[in-house]
Protein backbone atom coordinates (compact mmCIF):
# COMPACT_ATOMS: atom_id res chain seq x y z
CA UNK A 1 -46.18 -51.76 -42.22
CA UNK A 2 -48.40 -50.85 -45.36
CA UNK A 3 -47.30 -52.44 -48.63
CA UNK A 4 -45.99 -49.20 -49.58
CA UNK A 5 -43.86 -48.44 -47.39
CA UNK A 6 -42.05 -51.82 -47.57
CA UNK A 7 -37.92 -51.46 -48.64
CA UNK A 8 -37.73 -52.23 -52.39
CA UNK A 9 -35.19 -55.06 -53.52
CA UNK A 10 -31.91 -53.41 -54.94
CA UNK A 11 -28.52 -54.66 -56.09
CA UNK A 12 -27.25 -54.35 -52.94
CA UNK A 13 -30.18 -55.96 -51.04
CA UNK A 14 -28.92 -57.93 -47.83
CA UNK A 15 -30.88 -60.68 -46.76
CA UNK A 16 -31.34 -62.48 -43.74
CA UNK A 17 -29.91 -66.07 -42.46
CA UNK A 18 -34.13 -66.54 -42.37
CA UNK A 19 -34.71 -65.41 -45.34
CA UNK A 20 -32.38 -67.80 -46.99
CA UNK A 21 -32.94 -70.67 -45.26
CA UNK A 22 -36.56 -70.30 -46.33
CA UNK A 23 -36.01 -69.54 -49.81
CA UNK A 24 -34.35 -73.30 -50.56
CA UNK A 25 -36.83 -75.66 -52.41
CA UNK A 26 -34.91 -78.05 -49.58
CA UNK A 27 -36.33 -76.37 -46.69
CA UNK A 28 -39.68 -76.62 -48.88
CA UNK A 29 -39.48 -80.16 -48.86
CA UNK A 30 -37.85 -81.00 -45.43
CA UNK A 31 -40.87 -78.84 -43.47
CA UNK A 32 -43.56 -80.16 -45.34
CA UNK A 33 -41.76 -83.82 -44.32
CA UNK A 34 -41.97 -83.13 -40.90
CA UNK A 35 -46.12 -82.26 -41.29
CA UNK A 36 -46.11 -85.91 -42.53
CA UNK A 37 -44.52 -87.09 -39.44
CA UNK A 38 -47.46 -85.28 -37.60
CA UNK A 39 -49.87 -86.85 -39.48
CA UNK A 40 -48.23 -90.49 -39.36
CA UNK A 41 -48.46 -89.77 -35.53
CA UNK A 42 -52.25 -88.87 -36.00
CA UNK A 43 -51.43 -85.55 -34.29
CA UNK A 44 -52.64 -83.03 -37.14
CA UNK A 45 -55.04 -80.30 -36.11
CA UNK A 46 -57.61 -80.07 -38.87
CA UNK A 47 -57.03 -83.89 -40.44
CA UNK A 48 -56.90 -87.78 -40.20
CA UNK A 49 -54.47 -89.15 -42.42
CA UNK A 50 -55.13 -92.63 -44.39
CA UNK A 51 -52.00 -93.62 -46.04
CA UNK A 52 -53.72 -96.81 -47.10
CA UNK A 53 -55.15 -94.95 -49.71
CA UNK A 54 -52.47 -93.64 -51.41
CA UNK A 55 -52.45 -96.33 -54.29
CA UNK A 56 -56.16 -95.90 -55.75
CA UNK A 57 -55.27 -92.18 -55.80
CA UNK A 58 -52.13 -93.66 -58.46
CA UNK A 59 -54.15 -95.37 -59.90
CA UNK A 60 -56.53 -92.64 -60.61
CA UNK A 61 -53.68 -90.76 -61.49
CA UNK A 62 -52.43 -92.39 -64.43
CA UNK A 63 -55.99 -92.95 -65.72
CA UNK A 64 -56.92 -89.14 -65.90
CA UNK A 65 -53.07 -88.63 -67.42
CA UNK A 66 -54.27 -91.75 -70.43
CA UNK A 67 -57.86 -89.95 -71.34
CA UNK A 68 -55.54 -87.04 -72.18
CA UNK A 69 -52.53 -88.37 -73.07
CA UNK A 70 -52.92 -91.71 -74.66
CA UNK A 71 -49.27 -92.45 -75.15
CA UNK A 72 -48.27 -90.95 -72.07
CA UNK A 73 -46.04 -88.47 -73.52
CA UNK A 74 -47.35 -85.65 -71.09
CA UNK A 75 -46.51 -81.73 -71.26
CA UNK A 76 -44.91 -80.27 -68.04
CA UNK A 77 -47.18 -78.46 -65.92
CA UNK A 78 -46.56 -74.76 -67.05
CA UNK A 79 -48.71 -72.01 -67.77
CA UNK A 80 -48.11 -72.53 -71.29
CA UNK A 81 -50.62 -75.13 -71.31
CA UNK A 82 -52.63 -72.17 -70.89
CA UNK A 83 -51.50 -70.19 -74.07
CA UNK A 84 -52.79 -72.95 -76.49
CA UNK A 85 -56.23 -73.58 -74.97
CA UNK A 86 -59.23 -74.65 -77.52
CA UNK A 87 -55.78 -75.91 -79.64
CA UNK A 88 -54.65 -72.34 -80.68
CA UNK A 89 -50.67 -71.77 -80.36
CA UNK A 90 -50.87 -67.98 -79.36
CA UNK A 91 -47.43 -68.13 -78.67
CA UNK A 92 -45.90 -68.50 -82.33
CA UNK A 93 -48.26 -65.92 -83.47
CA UNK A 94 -46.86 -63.59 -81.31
CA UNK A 95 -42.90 -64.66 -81.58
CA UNK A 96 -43.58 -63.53 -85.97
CA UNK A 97 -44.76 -60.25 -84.64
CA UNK A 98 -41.58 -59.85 -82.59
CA UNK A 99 -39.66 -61.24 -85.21
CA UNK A 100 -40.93 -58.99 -87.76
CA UNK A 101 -40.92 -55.95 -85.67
CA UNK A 102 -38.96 -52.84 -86.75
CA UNK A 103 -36.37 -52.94 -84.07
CA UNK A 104 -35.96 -56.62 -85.00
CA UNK A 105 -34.89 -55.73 -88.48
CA UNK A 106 -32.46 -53.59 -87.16
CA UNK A 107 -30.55 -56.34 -86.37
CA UNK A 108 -30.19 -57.15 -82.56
CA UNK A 109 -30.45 -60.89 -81.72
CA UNK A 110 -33.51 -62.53 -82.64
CA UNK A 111 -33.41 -65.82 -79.96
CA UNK A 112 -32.33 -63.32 -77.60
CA UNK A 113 -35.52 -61.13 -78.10
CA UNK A 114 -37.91 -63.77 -78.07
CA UNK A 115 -36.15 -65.59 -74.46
CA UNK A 116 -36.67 -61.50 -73.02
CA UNK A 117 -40.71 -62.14 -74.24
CA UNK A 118 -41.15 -65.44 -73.16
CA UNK A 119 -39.26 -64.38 -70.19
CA UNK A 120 -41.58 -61.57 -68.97
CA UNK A 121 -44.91 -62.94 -70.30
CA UNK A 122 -44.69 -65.60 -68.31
CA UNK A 123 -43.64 -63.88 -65.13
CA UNK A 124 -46.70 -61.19 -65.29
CA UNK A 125 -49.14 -63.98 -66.59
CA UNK A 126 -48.19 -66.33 -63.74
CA UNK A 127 -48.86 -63.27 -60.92
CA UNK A 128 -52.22 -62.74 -62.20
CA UNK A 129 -53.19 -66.23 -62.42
CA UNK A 130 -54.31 -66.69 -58.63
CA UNK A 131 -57.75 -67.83 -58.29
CA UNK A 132 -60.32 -66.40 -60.07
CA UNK A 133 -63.46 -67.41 -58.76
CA UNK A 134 -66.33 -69.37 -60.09
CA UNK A 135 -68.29 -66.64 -61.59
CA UNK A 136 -65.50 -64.82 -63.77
CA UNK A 137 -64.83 -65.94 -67.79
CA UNK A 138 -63.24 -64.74 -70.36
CA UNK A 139 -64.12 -64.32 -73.86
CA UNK A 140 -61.37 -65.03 -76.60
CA UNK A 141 -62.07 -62.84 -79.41
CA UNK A 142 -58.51 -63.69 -81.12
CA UNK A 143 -59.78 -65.30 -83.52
CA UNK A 144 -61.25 -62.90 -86.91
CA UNK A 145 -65.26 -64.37 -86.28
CA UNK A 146 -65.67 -62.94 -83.05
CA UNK A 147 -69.66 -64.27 -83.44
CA UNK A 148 -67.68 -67.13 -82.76
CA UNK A 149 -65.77 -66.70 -79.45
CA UNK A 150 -65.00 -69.01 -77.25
CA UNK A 151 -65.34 -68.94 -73.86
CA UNK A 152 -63.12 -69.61 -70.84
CA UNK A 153 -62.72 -69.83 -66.94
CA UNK A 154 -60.52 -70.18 -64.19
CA UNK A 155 -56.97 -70.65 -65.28
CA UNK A 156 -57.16 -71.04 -68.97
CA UNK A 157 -59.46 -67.47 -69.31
CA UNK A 158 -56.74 -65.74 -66.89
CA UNK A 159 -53.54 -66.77 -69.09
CA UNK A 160 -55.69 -65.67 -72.52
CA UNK A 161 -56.59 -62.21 -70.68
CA UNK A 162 -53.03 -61.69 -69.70
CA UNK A 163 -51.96 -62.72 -73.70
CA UNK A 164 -54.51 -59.89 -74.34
CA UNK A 165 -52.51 -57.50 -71.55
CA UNK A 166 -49.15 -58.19 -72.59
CA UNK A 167 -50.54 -57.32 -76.43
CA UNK A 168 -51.84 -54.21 -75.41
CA UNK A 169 -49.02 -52.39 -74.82
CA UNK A 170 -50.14 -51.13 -71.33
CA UNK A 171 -47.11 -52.49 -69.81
CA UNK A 172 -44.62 -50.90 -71.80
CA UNK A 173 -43.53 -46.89 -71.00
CA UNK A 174 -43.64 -46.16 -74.80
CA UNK A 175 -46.99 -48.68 -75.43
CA UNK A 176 -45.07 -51.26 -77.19
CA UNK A 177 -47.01 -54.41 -77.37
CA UNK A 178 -44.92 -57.70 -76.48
CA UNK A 179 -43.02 -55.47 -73.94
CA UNK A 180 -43.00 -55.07 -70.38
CA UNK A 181 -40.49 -52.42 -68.23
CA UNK A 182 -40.85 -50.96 -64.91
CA UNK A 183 -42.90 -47.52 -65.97
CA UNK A 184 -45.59 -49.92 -67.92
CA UNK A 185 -46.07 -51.60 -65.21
CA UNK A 186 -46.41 -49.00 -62.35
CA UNK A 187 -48.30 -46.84 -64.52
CA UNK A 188 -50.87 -49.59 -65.17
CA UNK A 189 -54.44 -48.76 -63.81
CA UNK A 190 -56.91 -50.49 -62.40
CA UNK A 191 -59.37 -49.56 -65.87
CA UNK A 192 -56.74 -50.98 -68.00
CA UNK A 193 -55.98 -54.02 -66.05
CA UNK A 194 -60.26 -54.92 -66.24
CA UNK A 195 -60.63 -53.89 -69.40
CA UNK A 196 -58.08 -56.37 -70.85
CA UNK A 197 -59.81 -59.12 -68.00
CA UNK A 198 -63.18 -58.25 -69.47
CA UNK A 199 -64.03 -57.16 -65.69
CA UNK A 200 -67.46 -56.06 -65.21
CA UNK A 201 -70.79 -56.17 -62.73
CA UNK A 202 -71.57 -58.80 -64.34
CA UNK A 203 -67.93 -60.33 -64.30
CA UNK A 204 -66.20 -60.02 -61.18
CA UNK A 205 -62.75 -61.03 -60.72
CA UNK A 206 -61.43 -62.08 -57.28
CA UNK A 207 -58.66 -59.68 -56.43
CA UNK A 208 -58.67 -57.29 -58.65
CA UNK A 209 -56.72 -54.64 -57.04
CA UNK A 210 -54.53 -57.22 -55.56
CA UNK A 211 -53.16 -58.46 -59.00
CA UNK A 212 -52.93 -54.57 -60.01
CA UNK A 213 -50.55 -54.07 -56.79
CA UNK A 214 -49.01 -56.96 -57.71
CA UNK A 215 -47.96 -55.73 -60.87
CA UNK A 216 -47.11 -51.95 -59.03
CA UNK A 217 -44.71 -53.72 -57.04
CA UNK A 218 -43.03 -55.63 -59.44
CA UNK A 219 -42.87 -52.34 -61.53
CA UNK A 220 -40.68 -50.54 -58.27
CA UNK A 221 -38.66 -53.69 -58.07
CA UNK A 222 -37.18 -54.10 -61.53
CA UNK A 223 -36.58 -50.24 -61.45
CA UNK A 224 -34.43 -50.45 -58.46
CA UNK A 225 -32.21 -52.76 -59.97
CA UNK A 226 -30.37 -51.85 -63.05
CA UNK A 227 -27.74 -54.14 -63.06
CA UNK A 228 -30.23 -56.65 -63.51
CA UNK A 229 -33.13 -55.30 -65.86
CA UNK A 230 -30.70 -52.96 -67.75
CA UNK A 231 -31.23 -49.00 -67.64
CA UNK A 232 -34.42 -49.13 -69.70
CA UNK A 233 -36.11 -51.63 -66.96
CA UNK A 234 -36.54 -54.37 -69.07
CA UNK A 235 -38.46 -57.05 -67.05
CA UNK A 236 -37.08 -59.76 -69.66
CA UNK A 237 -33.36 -58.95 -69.04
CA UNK A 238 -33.82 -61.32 -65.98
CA UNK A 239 -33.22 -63.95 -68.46
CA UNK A 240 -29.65 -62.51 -69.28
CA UNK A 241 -28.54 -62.34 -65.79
CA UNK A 242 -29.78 -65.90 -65.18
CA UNK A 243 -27.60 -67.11 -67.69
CA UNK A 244 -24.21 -64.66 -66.83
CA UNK A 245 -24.65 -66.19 -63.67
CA UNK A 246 -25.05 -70.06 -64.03
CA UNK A 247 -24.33 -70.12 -68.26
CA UNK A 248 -25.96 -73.24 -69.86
CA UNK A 249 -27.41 -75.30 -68.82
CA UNK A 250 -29.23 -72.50 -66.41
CA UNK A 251 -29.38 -74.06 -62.93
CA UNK A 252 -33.25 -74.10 -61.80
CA UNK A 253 -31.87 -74.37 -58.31
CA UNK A 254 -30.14 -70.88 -58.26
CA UNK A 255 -33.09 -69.44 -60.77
CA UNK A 256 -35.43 -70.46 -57.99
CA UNK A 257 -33.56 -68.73 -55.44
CA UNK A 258 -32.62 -65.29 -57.49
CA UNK A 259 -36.35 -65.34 -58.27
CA UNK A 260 -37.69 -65.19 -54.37
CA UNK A 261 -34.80 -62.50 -53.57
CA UNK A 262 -35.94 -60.27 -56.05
CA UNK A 263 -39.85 -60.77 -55.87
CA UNK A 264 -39.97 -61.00 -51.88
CA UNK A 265 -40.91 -57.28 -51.78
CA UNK A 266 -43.74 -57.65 -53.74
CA UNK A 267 -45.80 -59.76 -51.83
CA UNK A 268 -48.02 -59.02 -49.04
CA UNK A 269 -47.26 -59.25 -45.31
CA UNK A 270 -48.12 -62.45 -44.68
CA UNK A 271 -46.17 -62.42 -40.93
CA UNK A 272 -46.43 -59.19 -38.97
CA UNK A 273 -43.58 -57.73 -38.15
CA UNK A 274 -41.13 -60.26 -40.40
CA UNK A 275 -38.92 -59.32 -42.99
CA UNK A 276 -40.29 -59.99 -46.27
CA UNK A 277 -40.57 -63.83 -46.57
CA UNK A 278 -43.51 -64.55 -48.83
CA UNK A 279 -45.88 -67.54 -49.28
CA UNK A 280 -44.33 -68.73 -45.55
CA UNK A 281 -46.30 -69.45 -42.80
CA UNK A 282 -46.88 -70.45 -39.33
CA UNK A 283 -47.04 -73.89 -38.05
CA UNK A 284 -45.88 -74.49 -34.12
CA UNK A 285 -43.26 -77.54 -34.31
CA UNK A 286 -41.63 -77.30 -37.61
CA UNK A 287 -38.12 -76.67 -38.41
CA UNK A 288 -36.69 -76.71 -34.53
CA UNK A 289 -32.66 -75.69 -34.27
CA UNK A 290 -32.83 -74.29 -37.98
CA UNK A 291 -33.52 -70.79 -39.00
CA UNK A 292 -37.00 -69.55 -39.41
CA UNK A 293 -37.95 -72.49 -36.77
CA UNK A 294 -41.94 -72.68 -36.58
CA UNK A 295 -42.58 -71.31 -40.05
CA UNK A 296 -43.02 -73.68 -43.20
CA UNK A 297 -42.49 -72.15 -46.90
CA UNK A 298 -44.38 -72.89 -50.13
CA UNK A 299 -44.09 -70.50 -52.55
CA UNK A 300 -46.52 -71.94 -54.65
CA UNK A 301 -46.74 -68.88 -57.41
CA UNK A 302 -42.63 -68.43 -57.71
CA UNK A 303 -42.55 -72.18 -57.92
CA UNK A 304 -45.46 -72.13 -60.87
CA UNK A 305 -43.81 -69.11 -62.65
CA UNK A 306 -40.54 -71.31 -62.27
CA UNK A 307 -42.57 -74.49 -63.95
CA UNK A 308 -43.12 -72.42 -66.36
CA UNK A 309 -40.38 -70.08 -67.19
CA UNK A 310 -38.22 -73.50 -67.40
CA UNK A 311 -41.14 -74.41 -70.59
CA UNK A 312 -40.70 -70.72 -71.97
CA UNK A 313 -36.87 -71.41 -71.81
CA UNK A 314 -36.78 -74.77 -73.26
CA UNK A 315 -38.87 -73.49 -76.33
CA UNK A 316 -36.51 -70.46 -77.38
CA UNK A 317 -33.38 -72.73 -76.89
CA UNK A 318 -31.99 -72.30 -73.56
CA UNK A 319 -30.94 -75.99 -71.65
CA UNK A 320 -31.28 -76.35 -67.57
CA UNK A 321 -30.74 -78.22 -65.29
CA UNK A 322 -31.62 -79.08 -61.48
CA UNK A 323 -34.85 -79.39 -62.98
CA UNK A 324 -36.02 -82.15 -59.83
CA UNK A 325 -35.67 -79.70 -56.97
CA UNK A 326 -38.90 -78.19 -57.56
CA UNK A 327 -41.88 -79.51 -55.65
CA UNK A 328 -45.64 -80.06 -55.67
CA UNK A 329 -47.40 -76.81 -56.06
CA UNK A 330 -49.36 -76.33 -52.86
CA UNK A 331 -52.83 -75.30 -54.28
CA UNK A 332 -56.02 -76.78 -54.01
CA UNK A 333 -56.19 -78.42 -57.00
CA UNK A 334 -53.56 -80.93 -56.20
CA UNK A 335 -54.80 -80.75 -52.58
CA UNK A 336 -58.47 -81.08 -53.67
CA UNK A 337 -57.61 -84.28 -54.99
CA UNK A 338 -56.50 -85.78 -51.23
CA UNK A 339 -59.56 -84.61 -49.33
CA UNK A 340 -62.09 -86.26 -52.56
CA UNK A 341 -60.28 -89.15 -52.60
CA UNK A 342 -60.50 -89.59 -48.82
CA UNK A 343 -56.26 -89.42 -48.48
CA UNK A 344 -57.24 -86.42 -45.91
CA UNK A 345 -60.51 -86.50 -43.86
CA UNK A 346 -61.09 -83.11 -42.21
CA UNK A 347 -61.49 -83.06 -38.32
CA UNK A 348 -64.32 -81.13 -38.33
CA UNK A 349 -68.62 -81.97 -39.46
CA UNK A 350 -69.06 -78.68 -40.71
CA UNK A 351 -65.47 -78.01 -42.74
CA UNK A 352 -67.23 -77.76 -46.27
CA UNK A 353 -69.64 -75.26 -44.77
CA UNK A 354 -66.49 -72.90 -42.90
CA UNK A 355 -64.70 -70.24 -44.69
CA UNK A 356 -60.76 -70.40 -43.98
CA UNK A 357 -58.33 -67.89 -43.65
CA UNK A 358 -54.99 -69.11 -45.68
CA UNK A 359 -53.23 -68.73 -41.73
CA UNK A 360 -55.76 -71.15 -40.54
CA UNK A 361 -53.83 -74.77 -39.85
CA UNK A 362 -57.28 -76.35 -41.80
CA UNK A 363 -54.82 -74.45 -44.45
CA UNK A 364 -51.37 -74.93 -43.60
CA UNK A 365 -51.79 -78.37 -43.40
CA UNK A 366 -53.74 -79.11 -46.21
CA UNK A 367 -50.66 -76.94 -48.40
CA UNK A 368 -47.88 -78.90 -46.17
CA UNK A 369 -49.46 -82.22 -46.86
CA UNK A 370 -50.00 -81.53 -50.78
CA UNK A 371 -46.28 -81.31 -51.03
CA UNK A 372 -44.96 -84.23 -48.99
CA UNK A 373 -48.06 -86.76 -50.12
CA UNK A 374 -47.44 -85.87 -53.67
CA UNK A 375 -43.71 -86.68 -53.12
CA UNK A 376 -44.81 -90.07 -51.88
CA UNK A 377 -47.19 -90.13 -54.66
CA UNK A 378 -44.87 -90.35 -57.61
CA UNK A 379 -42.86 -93.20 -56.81
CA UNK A 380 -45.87 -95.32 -56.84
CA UNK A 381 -47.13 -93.96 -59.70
CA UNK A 382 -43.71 -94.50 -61.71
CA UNK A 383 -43.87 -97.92 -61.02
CA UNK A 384 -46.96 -98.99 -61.85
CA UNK A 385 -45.63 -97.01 -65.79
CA UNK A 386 -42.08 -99.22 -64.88
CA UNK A 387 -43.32 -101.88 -67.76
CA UNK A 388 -44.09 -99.14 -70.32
CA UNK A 389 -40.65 -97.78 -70.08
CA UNK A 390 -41.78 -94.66 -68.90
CA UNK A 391 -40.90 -92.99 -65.80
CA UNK A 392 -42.73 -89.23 -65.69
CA UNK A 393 -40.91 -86.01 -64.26
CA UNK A 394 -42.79 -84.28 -61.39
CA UNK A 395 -43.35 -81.23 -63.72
CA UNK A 396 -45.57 -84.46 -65.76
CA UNK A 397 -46.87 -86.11 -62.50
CA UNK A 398 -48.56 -82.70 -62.09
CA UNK A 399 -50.28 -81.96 -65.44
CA UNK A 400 -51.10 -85.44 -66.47
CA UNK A 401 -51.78 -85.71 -63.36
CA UNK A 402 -52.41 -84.28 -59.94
CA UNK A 403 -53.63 -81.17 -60.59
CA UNK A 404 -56.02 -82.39 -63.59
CA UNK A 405 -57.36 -85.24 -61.31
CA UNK A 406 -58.13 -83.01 -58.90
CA UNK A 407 -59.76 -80.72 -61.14
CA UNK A 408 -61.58 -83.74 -62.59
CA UNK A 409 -63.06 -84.75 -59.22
CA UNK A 410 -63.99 -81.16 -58.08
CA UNK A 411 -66.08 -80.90 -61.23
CA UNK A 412 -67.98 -83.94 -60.47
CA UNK A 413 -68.74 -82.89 -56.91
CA UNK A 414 -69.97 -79.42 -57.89
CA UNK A 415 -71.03 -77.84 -61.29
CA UNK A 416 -68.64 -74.78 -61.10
CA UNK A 417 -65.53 -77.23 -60.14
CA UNK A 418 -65.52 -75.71 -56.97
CA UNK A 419 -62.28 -76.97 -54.17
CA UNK A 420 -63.57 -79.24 -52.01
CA UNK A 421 -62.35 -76.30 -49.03
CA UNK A 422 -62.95 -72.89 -48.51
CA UNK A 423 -60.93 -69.88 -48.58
CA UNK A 424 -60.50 -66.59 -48.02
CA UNK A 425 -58.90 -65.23 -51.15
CA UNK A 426 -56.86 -62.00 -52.14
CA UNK A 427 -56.09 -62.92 -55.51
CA UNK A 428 -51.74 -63.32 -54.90
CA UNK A 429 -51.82 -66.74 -52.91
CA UNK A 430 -53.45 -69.51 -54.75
């Protein structure tokens, strides 16, 4: 079945006991448990498993989170980290614009307004924030000496060039900047998506086109439900129908679920012939007498955009709560860090010289194990912080943290901070 031709999500969307089940941060947790088990056993395909050295990695751990954070008081991992790289906050530049806009003055609710914006920045910024590749920066010309710009990569460059997209006003149907409905985004093109990404020959982005369709798909899904996104389309209305559902605090459980209902159409086909599950995938073993047996879930980029609409929401006055359900982000940052620091030792002599496809159990595994080590991982860290008073969330476990110590490492093995595996990418996975 061709991406295109895939049902679109609607109001009255019906979805499967399989579906469910695999949409639960729960089933997340409880599949990637049950890898663990495998690898306690020794019985993983593409790994040895050495628990024993699980507390140097803690220790490691909290010494990355100290260079940066001194006192410890560390930022949830969110893509709003992004936003203020080199020390700039972006974001309160851009809330005064929509404050002072025209249609502000007017008189419709100002907190409201800016949840809607912090709403759908962060949804399109987190879908176009799969890997870039080594080779691909960004230049941030926001400041008024553009002799002067600074340059970024990788994850920090990617949430400045989407900053630059949402300002452009090429995702809104009347070119509004700070605005995002379902024409602007279907109508986006491929020119307008690289220019605002600085894409060139000389500055290839990894999936390209894939982050476009991306975008297409999440423009055909907001605009077949209006009871959601309002008549106009608005992408940031989600925000209201979170909070009609669950009012305040907002439950991050049911946000998390709501979320993969409505964005399962968007992604690719991961499993031939399957209803639209998402980032799920095979694994023989898993999950036996439950529905959707044989097939772990990650999620990684609804779980991210959740990370970090929970930031954006927090920061224009909204409470939640179920905060703890979500897990470690299966990427290869955090799972960089257990194959450098020897946690996982890959099967194979020539695994840093293979290329993987993200089916490949070298994969699964690796993703599976991320989750359920890192869930073993905080505990220990917690208590060696017990005497400080501090005890860190895993939202903080992961910035101060996992994924920075395993960006640490991977830039001391290589100069372009290359993973320490191999992947196949299409630019909507990692």
């Amino acid at each position: 079945m061709n991406q295109t031709d895939r049902p679109a999500a609607n109001d009255n969307t019906a979805y499967s006991d399989v579906q469910l089940h695999l949409w639960r941060a729960d089933t997340i947790r409880s599949r990637c448990r049950e890898v663990l088990e495998i690898a306690r056993r020794g019985d993983l395909i593409g790994y040895e498993y050495f628990p024993e050295k699980l507390p140097a990695v803690a220790d490691y751990v909290i010494e990355v989170a100290r260079d940066n954070y001194p006192d410890l008081e560390v930022p949830p991992h969110s893509r709003w980290r992004h936003f203020s790289a080199g020390g700039v906050d972006r974001w309160a530049g851009i809330a005064q614009k929509i404050t002072d806009s025209p249609a502000q003055k007017k008189g419709s609710n100002e907190s409201s307004e800016l949840q809607r914006s912090a709403t759908e920045l962060t949804m399109v910024s987190v879908l176009l924030d799969a890997g870039a590749g080594a080779d691909w920066r960004y230049r941030d010309y926001s400041t008024n000496d553009k002799s002067a710009a600074d340059t970024y990569s990788r994850s920090e460059g990617l949430g400045l060039a989407s900053l630059d997209l949402y300002g452009s006003g090429y995702l809104s149907s009347i070119r509004k900047p700070y605005h995002i409905d379902a024409s602007g985004l279907t109508s986006l093109s491929l020119e307008q998506l690289a220019e605002c990404f600085q894409v060139s020959d000389d500055n290839p982005l990894i999936g390209l086109e894939a982050r476009l369709s991306l975008l297409h798909q999440l423009g055909r899904m907001v605009a077949t439900c209006p009871a959601i996104f309002g008549r106009e389309g608005r992408l940031g209305r989600l925000v209201d129908y979170l909070k009609s559902m669950t009012q305040e605090p907002l439950s991050i459980d049911v946000a998390f679920q709501e979320l993969l209902k409505l964005l399962a159409v968007i992604w690719p086909e991961r499993i031939p012939g399957e209803v639209p599950l998402g980032d799920v995938w095979e694994y023989p073993g898993v999950g036996k007498n439950e529905p959707g047996a044989n097939l772990i879930p990650f999620h990684k980029l609804t779980q991210w955009m959740l990370y970090s609409l929970t930031e954006a929401w927090h920061l224009t006055g909204i409470t939640t709560t179920d905060d703890h359900v979500l897990t470690a982000l299966a990427e290869y940052r955090n799972g960089g860090l257990l194959l450098d620091m020897g946690v996982l030792k890959p099967r194979r002599e020539d695994f840093s010289q293979l290329e993987f496809n993200p089916a490949d159990p070298e994969v699964v595994e690796l993703r599976a194990m991320t989750v359920a080590v890192i869930d073993e991982l905080s505990p220990l860290i917690n208590e060696r912080l017990t005497g400080l008073g501090i005890k860190l969330s895993q939202a903080q476990i992961l910035e101060g943290g996992t994924w920075t110590a395993g960006r640490r490492l991977a830039f001391a093995r290589t100069p372009n901070g290359d993973p320490p595996i191999k992947y196949r990418a299409d630019g909507t996975l990692f």
